[in-house]
N, C-alpha and C. Protein backbone atom coordinates (compact mmCIF):
# COMPACT_ATOMS: atom_id res chain seq x y z
N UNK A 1 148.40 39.55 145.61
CA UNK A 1 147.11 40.19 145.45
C UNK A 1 147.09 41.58 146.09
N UNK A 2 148.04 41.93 147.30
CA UNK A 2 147.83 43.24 147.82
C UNK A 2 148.26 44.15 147.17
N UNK A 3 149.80 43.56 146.12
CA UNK A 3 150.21 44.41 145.66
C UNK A 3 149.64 44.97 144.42
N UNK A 4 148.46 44.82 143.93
CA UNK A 4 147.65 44.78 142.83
C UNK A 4 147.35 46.41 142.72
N UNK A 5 147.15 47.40 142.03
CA UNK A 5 147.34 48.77 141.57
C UNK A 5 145.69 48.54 140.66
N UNK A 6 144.94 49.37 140.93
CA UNK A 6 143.78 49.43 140.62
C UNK A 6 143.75 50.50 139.26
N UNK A 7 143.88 50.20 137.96
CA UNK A 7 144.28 50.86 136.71
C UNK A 7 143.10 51.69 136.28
N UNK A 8 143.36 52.73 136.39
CA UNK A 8 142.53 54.32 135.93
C UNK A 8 142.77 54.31 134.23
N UNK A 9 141.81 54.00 133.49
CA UNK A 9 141.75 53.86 132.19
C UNK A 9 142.19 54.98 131.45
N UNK A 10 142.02 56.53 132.55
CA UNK A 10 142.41 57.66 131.43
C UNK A 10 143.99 57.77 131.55
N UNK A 11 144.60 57.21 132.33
CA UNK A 11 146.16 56.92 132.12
C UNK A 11 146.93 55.93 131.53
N UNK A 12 146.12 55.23 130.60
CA UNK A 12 146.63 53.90 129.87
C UNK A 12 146.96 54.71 128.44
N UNK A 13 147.79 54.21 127.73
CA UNK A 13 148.33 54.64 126.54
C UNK A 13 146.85 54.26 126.05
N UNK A 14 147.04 55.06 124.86
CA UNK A 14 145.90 54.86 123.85
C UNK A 14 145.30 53.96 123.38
N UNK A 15 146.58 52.67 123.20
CA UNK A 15 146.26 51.78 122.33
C UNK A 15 145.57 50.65 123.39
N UNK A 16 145.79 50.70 124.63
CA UNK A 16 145.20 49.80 125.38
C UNK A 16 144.20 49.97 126.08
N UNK A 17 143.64 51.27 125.48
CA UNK A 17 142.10 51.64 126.53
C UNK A 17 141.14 50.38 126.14
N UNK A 18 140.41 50.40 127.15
CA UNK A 18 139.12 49.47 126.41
C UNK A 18 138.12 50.25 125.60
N UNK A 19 137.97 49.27 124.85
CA UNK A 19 136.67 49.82 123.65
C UNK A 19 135.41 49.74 123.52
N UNK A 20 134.33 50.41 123.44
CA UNK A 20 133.04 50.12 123.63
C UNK A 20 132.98 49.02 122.25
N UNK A 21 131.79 47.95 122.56
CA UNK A 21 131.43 47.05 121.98
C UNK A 21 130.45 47.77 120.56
N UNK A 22 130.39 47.48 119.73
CA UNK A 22 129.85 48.22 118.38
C UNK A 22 128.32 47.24 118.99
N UNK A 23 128.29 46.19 118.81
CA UNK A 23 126.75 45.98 119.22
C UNK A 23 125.53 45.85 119.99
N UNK A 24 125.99 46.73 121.00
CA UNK A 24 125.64 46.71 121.83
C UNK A 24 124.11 48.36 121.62
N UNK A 25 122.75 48.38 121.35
CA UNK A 25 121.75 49.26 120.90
C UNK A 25 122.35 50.45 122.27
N UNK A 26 122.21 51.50 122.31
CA UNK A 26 122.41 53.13 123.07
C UNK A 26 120.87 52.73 123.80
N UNK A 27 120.56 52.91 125.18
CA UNK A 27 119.02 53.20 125.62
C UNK A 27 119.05 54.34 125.76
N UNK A 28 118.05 55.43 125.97
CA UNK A 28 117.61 56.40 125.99
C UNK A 28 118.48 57.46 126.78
N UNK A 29 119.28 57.13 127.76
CA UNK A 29 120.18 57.82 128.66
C UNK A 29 121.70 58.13 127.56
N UNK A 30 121.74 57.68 126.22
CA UNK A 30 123.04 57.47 125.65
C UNK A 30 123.84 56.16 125.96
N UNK A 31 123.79 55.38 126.65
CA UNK A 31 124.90 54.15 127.50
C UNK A 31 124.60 53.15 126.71
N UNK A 32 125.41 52.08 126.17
CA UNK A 32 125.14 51.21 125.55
C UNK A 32 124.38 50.25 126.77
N UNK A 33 123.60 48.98 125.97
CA UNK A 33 122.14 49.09 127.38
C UNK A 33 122.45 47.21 126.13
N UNK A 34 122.88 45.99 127.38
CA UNK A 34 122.83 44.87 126.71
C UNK A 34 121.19 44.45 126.63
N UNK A 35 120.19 45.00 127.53
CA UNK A 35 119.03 44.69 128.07
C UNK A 35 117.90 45.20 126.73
N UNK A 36 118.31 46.81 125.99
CA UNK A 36 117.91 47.05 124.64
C UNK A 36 118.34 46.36 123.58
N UNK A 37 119.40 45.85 123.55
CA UNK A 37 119.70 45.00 122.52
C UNK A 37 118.98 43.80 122.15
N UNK A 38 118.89 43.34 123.44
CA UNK A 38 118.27 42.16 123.41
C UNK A 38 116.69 42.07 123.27
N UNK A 39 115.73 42.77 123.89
CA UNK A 39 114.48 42.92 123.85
C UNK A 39 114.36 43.20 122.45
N UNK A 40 115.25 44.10 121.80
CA UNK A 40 114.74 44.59 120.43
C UNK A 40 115.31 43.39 119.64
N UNK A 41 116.20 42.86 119.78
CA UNK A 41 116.08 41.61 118.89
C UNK A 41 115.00 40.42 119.11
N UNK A 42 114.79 40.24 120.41
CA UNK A 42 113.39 39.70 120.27
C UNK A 42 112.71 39.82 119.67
N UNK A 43 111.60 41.31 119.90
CA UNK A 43 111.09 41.87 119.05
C UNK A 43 110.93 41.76 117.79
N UNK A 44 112.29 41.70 116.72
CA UNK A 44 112.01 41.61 115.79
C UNK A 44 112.12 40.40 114.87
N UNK A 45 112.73 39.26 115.97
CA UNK A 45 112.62 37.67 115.38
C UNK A 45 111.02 37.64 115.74
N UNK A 46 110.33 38.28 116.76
CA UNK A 46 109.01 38.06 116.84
C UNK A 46 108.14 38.12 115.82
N UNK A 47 108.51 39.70 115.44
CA UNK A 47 107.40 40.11 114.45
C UNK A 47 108.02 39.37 112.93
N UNK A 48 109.21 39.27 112.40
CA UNK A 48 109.23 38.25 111.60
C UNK A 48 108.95 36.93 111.50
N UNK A 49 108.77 36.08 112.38
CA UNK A 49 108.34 35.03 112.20
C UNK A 49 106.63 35.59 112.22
N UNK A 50 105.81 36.44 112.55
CA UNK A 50 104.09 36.33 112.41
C UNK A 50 103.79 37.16 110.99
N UNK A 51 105.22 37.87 110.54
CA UNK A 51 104.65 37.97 109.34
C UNK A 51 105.09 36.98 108.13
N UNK A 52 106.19 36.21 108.41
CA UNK A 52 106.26 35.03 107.52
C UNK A 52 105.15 34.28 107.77
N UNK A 53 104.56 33.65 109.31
CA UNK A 53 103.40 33.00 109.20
C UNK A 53 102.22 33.29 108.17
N UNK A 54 101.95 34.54 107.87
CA UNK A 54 100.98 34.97 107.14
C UNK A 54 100.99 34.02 105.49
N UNK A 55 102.39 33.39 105.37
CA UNK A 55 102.45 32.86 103.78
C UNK A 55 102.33 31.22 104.26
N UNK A 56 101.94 30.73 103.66
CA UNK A 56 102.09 29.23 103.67
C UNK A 56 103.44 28.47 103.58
N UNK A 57 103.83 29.00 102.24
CA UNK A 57 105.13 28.50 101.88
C UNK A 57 105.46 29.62 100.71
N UNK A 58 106.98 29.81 100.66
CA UNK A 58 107.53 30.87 100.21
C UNK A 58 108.41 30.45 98.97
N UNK A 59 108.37 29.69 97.96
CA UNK A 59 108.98 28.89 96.72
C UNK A 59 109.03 27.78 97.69
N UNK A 60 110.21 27.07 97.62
CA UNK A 60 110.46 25.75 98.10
C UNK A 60 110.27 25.44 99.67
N UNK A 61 110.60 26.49 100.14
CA UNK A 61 110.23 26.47 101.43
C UNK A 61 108.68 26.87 102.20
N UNK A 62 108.19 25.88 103.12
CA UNK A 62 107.02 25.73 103.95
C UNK A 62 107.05 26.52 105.29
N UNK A 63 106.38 27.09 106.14
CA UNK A 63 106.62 28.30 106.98
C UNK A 63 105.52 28.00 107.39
N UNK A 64 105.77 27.18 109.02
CA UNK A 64 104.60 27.02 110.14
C UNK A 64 104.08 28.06 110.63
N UNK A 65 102.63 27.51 110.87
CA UNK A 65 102.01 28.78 111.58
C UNK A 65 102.58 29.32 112.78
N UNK A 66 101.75 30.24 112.88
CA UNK A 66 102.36 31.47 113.98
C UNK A 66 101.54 30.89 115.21
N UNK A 67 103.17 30.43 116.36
CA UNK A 67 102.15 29.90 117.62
C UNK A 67 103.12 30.77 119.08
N UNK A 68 102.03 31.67 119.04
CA UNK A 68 101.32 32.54 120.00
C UNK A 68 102.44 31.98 121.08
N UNK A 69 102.16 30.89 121.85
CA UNK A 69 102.65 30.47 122.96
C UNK A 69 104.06 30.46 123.19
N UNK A 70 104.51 29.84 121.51
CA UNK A 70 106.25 30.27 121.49
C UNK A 70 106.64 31.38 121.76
N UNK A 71 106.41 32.14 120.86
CA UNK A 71 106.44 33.68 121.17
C UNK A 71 106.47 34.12 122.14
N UNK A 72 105.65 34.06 122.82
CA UNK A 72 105.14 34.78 124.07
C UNK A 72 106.47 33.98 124.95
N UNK A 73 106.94 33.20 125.19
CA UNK A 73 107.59 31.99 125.64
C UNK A 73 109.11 32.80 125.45
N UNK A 74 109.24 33.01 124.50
CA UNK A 74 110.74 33.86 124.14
C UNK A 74 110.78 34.99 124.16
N UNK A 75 109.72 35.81 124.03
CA UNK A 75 109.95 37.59 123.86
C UNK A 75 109.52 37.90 125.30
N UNK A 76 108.49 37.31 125.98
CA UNK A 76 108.41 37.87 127.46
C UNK A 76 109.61 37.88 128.63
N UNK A 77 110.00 36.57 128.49
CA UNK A 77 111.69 36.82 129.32
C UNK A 77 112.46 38.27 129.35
N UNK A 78 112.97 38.33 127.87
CA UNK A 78 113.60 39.36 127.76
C UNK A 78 112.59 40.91 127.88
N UNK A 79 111.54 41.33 127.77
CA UNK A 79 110.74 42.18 127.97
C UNK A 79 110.96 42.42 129.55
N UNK A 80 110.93 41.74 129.77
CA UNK A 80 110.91 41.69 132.00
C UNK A 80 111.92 41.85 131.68
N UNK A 81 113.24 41.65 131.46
CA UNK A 81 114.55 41.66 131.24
C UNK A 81 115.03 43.14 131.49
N UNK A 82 114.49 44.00 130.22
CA UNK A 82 114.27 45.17 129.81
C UNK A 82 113.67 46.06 130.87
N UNK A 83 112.59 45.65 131.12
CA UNK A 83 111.59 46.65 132.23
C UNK A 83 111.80 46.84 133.46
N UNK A 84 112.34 45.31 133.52
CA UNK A 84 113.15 45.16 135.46
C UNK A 84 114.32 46.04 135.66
N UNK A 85 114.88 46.11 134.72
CA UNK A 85 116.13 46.66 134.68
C UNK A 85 116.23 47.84 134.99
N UNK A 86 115.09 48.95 134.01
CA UNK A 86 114.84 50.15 134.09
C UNK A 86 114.43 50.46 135.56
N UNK A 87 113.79 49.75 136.11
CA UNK A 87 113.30 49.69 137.47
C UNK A 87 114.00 49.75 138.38
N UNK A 88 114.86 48.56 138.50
CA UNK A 88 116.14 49.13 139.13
C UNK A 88 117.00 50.30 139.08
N UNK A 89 117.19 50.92 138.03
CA UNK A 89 118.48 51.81 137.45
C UNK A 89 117.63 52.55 138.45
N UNK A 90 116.33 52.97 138.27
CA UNK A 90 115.40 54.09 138.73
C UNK A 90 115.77 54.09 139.90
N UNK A 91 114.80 53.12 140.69
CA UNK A 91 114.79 53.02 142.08
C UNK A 91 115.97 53.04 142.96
N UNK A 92 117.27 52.64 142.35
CA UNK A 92 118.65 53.15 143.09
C UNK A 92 119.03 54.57 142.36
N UNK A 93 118.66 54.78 141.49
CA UNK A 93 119.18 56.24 141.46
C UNK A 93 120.30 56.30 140.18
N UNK A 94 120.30 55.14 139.81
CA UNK A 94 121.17 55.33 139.00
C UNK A 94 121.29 55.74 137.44
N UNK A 95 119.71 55.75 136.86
CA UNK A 95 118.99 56.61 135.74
C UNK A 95 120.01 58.23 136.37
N UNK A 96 119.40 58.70 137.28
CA UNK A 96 120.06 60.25 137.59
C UNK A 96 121.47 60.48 137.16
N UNK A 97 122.13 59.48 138.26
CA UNK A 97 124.06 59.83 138.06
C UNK A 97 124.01 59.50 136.89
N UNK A 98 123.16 58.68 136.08
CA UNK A 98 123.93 58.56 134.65
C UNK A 98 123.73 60.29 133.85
N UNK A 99 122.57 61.10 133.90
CA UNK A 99 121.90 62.01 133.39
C UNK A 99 122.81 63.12 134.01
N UNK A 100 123.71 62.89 135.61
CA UNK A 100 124.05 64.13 136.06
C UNK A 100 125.80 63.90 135.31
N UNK A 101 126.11 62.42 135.09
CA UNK A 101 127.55 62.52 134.54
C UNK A 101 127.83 62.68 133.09
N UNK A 102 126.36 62.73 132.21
CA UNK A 102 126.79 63.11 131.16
C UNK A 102 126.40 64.66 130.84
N UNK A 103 126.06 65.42 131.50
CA UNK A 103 125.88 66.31 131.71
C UNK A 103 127.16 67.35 132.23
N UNK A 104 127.51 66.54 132.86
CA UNK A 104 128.77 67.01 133.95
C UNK A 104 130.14 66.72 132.46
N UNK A 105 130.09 65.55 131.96
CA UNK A 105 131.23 65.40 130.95
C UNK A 105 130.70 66.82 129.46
N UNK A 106 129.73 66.87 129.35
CA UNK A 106 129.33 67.78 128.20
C UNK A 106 129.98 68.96 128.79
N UNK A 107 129.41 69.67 129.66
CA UNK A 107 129.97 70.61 130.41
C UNK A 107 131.64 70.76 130.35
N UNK A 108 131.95 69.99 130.49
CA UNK A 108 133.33 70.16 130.67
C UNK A 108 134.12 69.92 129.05
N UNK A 109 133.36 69.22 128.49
CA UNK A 109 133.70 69.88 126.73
C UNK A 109 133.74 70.63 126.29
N UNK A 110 132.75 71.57 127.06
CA UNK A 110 132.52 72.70 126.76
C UNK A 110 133.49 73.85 126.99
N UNK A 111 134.10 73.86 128.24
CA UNK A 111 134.70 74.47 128.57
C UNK A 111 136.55 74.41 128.35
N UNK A 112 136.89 73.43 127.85
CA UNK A 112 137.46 72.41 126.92
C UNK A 112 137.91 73.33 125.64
N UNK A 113 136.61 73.37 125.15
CA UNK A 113 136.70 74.32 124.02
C UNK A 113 136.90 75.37 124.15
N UNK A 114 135.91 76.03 125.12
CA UNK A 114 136.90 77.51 125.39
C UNK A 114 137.83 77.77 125.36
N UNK A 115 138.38 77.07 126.45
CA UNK A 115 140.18 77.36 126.86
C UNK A 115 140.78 77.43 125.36
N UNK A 116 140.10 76.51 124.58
CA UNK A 116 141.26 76.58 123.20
C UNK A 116 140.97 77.47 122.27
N UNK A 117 139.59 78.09 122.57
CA UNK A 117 139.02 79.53 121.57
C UNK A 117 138.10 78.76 120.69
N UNK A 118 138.04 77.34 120.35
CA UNK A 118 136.98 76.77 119.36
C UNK A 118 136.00 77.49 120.21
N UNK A 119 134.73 77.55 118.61
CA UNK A 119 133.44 78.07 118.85
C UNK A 119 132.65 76.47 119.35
N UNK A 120 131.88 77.61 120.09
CA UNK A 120 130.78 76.13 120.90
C UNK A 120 129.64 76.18 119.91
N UNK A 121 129.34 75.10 118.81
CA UNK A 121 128.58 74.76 117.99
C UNK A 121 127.63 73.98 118.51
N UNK A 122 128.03 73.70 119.53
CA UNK A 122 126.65 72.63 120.18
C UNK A 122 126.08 73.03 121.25
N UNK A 123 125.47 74.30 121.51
CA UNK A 123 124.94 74.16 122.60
C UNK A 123 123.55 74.52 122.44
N UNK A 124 123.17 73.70 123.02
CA UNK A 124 121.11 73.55 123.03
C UNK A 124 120.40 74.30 123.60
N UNK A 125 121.44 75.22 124.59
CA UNK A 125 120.05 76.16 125.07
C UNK A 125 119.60 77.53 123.89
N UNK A 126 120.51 77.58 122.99
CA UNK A 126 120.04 78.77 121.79
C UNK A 126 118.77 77.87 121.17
N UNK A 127 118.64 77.17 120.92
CA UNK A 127 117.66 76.18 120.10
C UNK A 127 116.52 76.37 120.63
């Protein structure tokens, strides 16, 4: 165990970096966020099941009413899920370092590009 080497991902051959997960929803900072994924799939098994409730039955199939209590029962978990979370990131600080390291990585794309003479097509403060 001592002799264990703590592996820096930007020195791994290519083929063995790890990969971001495709399903995982982006929250507002850019970062894939398991806590948006999930609330928003709530969300929208929510609101589909109260607008199927609205039909009785749909050809062969019958479609129980819409009960409030379930709902509320499954989408509030993950809502606190979601909100607690943000709360935390906040209150340690960690909303910021995320905002100051992607900031800090853009930056350095930027300059990235210079060195090689590409034109900087992306930069937002002309806008």
């Amino acid at each position: 165990m001592e002799n264990e080497k703590n592996v820096d991902s930007e020195n791994l051959p290519e083929n063995s970096k790890p990969t971001n997960s495709w399903m995982w929803i982006k929250d507002t900072s850019g970062h894939e966020s398991v806590s948006v994924t999930f609330v928003t799939v709530a969300f929208w098994l929510t609101a589909v099941n109260y607008v199927l409730s609205m039909f009785k039955q749909i050809g062969p199939i019958e479609i129980r009413s819409f009960d409030v209590g379930a709902c509320t029962s499954f989408l509030v978990p993950f809502v606190s899920l979601y909100f607690g979370r943000k709360w935390i990131d906040a209150s340690n600080g960690i909303t910021q370092m995320r905002e100051n390291l992607q900031q800090t990585s853009m930056s350095a794309q930027r300059s990235s590009r210079s060195l090689k003479g590409a034109p900087d097509n992306q930069d937002d403060d002309n806008s």
